[in-house]
PDB file of N, CA and C in Angstrom:
ATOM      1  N   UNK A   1      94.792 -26.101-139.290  1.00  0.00           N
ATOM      2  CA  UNK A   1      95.916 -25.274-139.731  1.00  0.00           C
ATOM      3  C   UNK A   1      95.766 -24.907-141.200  1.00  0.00           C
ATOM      4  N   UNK A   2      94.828 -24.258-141.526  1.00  0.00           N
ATOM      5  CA  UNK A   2      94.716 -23.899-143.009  1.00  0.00           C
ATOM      6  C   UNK A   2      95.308 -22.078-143.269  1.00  0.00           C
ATOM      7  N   UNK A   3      96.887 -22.601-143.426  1.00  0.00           N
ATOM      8  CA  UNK A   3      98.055 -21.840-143.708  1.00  0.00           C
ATOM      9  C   UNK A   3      97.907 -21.286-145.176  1.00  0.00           C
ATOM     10  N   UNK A   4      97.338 -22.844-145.573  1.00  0.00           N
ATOM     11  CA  UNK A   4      97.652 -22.303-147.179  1.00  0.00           C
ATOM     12  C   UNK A   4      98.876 -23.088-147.670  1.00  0.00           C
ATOM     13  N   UNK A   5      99.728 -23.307-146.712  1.00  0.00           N
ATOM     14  CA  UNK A   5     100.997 -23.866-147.337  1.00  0.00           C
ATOM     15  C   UNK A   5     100.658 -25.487-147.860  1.00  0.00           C
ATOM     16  N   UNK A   6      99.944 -25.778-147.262  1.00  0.00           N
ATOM     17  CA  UNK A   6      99.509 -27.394-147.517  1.00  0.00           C
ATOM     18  C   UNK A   6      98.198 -27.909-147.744  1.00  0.00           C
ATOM     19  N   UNK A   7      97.906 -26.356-148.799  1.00  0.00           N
ATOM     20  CA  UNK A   7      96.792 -26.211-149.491  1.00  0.00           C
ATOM     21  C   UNK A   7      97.064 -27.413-150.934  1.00  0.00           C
ATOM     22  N   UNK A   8      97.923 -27.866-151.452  1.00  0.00           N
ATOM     23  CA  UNK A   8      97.947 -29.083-152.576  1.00  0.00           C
ATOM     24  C   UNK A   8      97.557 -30.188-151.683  1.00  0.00           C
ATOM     25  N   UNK A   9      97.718 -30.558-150.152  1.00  0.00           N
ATOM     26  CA  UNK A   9      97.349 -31.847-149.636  1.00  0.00           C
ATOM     27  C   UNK A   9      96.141 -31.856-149.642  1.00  0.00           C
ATOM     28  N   UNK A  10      95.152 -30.605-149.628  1.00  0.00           N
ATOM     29  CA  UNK A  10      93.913 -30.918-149.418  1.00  0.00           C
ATOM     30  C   UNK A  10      92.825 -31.427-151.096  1.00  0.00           C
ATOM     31  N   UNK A  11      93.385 -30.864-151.870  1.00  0.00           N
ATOM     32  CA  UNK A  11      93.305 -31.294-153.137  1.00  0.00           C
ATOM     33  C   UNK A  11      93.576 -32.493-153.212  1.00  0.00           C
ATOM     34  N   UNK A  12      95.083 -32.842-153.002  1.00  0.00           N
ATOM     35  CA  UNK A  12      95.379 -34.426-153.367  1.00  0.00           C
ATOM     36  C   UNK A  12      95.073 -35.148-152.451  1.00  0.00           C
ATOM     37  N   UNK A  13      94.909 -35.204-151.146  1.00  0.00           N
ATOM     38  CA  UNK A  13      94.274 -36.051-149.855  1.00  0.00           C
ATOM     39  C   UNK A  13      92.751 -35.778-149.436  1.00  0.00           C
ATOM     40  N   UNK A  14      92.599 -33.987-149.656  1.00  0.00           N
ATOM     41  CA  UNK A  14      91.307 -33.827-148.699  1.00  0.00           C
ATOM     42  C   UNK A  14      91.722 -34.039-147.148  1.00  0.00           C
ATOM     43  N   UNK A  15      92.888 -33.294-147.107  1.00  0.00           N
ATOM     44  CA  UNK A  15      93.368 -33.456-145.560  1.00  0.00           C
ATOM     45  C   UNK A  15      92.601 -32.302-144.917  1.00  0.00           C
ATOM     46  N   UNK A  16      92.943 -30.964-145.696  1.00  0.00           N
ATOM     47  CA  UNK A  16      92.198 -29.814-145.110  1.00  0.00           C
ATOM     48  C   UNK A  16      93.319 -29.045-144.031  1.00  0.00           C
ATOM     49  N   UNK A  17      94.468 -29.031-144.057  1.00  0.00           N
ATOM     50  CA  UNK A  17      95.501 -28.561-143.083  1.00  0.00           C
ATOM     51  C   UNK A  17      95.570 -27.387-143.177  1.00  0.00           C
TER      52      UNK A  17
END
């Protein structure tokens, strides 16, 4: 799900959503 909206989690986790 790379929305974009939970584009800071992937920065701060490296979730990648």
């Amino acid at each position: 799900m790379s929305t974009g909206t939970v584009k800071w989690f992937d920065a701060s986790k490296g979730f990648g959503f």
